[in-house]
N, C-alpha and C. Protein backbone atom coordinates (compact mmCIF):
# COMPACT_ATOMS: atom_id res chain seq x y z
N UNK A 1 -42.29 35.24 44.22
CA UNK A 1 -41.90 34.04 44.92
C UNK A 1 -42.17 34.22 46.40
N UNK A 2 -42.60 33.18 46.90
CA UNK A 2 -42.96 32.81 48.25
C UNK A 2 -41.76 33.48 49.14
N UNK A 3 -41.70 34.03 50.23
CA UNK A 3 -40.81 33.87 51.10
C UNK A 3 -40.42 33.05 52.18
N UNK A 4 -39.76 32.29 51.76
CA UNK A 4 -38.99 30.49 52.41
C UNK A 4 -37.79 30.81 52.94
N UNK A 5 -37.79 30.26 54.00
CA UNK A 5 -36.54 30.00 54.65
C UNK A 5 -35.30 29.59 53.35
N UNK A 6 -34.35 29.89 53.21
CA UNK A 6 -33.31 29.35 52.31
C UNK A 6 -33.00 27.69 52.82
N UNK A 7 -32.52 27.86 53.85
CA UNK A 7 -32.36 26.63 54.74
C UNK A 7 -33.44 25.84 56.03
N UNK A 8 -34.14 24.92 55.41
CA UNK A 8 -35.50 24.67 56.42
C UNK A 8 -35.65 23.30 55.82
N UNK A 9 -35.42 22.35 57.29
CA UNK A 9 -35.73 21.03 57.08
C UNK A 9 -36.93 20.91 56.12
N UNK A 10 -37.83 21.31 56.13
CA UNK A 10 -39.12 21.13 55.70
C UNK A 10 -39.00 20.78 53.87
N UNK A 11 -37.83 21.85 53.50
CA UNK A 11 -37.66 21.66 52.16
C UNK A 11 -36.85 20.53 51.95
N UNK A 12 -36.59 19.36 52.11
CA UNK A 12 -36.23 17.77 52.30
C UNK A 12 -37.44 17.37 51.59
N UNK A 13 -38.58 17.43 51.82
CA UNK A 13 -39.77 16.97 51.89
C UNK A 13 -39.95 17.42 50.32
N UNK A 14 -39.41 18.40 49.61
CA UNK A 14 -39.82 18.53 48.21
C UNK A 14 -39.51 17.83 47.04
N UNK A 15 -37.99 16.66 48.02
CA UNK A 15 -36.85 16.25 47.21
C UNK A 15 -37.92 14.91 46.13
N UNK A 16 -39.20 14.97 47.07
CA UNK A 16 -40.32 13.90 45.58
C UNK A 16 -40.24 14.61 44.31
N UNK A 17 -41.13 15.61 44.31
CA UNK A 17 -41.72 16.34 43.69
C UNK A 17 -40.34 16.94 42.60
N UNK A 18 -38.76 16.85 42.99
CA UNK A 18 -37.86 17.11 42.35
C UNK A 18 -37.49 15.68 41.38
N UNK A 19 -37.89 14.68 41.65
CA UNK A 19 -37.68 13.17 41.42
C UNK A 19 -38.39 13.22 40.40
N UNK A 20 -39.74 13.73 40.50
CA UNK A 20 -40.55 13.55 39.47
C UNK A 20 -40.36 14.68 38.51
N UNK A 21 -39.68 15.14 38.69
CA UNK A 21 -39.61 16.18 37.45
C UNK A 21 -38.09 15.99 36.80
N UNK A 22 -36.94 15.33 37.33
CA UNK A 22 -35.72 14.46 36.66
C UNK A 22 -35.16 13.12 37.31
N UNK A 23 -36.78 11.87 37.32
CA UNK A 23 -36.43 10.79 37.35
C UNK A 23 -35.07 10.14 37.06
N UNK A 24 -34.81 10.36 36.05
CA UNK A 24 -33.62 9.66 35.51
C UNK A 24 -32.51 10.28 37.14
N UNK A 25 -32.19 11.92 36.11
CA UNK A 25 -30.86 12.03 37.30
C UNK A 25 -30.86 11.83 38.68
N UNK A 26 -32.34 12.18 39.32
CA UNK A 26 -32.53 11.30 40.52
C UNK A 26 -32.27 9.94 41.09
N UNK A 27 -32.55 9.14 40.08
CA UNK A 27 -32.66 8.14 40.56
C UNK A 27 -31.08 7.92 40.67
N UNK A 28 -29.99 8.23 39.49
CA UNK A 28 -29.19 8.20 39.79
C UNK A 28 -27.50 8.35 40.67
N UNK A 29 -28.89 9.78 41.21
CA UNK A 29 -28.25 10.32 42.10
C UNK A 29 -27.98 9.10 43.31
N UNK A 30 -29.31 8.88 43.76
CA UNK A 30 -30.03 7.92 44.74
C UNK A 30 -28.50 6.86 44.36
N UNK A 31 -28.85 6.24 43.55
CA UNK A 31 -28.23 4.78 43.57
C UNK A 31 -26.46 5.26 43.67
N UNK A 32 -25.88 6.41 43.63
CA UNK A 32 -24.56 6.38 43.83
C UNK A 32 -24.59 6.80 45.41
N UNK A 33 -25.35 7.64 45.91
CA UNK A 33 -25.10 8.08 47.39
C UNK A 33 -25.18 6.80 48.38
N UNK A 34 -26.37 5.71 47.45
CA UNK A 34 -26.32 4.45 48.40
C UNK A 34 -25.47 3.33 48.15
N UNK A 35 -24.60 3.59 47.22
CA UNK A 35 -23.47 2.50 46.50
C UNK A 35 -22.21 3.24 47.47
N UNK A 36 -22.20 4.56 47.44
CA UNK A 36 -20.96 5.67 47.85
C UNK A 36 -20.78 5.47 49.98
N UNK A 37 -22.11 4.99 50.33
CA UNK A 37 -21.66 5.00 51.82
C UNK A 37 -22.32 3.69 52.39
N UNK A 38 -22.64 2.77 51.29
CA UNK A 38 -22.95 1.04 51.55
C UNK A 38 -21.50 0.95 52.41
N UNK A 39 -21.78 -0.43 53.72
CA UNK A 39 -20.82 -1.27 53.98
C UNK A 39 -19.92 -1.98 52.91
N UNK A 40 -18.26 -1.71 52.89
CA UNK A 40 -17.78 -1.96 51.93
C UNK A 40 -16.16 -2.19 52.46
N UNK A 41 -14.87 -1.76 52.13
CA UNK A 41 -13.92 -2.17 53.04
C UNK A 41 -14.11 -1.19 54.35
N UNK A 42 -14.72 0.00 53.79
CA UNK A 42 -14.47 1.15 54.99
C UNK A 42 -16.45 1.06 55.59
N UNK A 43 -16.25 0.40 57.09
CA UNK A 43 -17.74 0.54 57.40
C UNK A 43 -18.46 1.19 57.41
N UNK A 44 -20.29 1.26 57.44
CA UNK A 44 -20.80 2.68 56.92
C UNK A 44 -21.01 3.70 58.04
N UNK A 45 -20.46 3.03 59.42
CA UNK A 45 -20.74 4.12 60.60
C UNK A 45 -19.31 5.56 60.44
N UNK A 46 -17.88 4.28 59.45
CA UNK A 46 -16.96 5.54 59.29
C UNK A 46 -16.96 6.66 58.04
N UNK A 47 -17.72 6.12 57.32
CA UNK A 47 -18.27 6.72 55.87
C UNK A 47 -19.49 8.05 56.41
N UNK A 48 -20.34 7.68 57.49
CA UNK A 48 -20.88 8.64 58.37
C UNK A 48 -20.42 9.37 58.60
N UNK A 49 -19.54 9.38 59.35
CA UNK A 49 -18.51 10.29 59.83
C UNK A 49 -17.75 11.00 59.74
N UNK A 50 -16.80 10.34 57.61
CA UNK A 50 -16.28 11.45 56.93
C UNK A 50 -17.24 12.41 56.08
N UNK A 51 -18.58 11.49 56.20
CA UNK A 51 -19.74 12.37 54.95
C UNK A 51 -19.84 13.20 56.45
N UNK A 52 -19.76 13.62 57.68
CA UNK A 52 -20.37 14.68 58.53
C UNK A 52 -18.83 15.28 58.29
N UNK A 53 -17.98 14.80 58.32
CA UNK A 53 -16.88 16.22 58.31
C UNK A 53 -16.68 16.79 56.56
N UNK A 54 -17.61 16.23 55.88
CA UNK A 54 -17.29 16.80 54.65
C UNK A 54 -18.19 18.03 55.00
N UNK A 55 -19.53 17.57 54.97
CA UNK A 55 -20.83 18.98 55.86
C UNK A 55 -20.45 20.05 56.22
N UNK A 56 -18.59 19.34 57.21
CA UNK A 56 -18.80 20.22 58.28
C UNK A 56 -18.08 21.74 57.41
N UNK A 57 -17.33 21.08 56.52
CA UNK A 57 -16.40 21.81 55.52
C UNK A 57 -17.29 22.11 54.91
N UNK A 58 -17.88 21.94 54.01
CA UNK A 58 -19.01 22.34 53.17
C UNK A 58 -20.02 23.45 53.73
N UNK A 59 -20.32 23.22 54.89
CA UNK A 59 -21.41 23.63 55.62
C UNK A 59 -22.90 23.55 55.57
N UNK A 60 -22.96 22.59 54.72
CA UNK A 60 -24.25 21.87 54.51
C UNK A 60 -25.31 21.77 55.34
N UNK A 61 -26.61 22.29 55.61
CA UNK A 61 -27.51 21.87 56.46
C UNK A 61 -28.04 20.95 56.82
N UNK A 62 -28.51 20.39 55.74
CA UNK A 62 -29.59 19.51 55.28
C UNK A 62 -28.14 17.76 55.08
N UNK A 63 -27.19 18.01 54.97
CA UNK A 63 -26.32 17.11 54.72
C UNK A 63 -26.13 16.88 56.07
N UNK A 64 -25.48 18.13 57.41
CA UNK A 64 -25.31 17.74 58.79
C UNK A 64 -26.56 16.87 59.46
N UNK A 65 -27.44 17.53 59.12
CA UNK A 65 -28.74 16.62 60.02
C UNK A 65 -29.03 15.13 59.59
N UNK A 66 -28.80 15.04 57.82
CA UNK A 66 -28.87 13.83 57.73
C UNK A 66 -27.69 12.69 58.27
N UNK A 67 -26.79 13.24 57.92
CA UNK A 67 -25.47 12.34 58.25
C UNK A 67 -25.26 12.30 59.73
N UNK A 68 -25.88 13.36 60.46
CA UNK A 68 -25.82 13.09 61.40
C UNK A 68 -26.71 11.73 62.23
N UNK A 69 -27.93 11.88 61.89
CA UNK A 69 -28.58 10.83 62.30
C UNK A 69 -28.19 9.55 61.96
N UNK A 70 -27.78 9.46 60.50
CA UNK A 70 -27.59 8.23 59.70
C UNK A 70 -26.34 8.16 60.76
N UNK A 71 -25.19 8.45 60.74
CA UNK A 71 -24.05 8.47 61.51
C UNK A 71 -24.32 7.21 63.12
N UNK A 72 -25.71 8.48 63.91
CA UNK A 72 -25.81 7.78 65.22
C UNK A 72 -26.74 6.54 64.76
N UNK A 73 -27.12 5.94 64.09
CA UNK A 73 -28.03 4.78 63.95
C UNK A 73 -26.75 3.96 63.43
N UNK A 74 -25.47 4.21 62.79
CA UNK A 74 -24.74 3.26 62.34
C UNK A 74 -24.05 2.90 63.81
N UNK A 75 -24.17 3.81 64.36
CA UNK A 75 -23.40 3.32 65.81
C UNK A 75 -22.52 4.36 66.41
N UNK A 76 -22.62 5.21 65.61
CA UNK A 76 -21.41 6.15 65.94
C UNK A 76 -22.20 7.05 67.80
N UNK A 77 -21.13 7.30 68.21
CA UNK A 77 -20.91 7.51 69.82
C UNK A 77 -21.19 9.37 69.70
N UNK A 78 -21.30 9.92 71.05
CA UNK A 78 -21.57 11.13 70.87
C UNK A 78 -19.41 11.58 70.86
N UNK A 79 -18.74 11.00 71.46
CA UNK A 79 -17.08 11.27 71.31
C UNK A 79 -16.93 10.92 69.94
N UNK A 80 -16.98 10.23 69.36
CA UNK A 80 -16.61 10.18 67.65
C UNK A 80 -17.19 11.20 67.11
N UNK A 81 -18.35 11.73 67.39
CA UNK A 81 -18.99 12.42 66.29
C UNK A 81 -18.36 14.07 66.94
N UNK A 82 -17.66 14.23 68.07
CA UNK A 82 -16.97 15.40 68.52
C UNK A 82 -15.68 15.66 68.26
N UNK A 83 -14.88 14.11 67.92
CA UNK A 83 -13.61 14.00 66.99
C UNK A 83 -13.76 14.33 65.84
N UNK A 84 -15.27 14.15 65.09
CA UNK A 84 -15.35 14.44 63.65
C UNK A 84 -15.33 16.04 63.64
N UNK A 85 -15.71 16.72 64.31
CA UNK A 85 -15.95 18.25 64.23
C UNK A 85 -14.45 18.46 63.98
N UNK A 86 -13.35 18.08 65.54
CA UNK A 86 -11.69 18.36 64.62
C UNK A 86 -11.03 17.74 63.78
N UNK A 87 -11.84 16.87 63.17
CA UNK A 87 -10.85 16.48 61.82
C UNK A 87 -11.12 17.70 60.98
N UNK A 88 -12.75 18.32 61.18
CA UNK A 88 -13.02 19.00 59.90
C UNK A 88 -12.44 20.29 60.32
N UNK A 89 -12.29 20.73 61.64
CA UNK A 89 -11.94 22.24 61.75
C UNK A 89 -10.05 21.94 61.30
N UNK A 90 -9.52 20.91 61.75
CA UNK A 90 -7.81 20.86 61.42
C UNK A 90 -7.76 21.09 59.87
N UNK A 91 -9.00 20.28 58.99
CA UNK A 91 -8.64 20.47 57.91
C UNK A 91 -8.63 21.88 56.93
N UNK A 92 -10.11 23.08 57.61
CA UNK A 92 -10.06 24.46 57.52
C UNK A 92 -9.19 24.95 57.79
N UNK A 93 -8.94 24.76 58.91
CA UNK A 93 -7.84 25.47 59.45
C UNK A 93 -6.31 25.54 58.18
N UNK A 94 -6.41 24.45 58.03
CA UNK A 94 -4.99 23.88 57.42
C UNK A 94 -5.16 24.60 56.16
N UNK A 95 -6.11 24.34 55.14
CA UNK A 95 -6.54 24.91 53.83
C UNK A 95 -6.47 26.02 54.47
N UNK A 96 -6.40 27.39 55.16
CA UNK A 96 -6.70 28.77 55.39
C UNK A 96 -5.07 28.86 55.74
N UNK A 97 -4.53 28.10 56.82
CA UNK A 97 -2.76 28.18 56.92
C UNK A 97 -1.89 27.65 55.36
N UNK A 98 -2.39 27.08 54.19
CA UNK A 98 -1.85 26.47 53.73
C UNK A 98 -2.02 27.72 52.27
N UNK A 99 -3.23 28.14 51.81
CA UNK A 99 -3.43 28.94 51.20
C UNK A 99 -2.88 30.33 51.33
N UNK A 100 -2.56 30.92 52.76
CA UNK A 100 -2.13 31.82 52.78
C UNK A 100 -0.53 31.85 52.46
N UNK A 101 0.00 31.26 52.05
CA UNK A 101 1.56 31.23 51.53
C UNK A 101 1.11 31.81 50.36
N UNK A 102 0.33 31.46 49.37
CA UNK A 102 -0.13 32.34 48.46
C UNK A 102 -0.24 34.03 48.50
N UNK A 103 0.08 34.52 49.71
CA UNK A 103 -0.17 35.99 50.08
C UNK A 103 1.91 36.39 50.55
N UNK A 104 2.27 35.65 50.06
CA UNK A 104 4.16 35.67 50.59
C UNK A 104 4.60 35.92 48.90
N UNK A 105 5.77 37.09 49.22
CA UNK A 105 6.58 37.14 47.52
C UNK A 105 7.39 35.67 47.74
């Protein structure tokens, strides 16, 4: 096997060539991610914003860069998208303070 970056925008670009080899679950994938952050009661610039603090928890690469952009084209501000970083670090944080009671008799 080739030696590839694990994480490299470039591999985005293969996500065709993955389509064509499981049309079906692709496509379905497709049609829930664009049903899942369509304008709906919650707008799609704030759906941006929790899909970037999910990333941020996750640590997603390829999820930060997209959501990020998608994020600033919905409108989102460079201060919202710096509030989104502490929703996601309060929420680590919290899961790491909240889990460790698990380490108490």
């Amino acid at each position: 096997m080739a030696d590839h970056a694990m994480y490299d925008a470039a591999n985005l670009r293969k996500l065709p060539a993955l389509k064509g080899l499981a049309p079906e679950a692709m496509g379905a994938f497709e049609a829930l991610d664009k049903a899942a952050l369509a304008d709906g009661a919650i707008p799609r610039k704030y759906k941006e914003l929790m899909a970037l603090a999910v990333a941020l928890t996750t640590q997603c690469p390829y999820c930060l860069e997209v959501h990020r952009e998608a994020a600033k084209k919905a409108g989102a501000t460079e201060q919202e998208l710096a509030e989104t970083v502490f929703v996601a670090v309060a929420l680590r944080a919290g899961a790491a303070l909240t889990h460790g009671t698990h380490l108490l008799p």
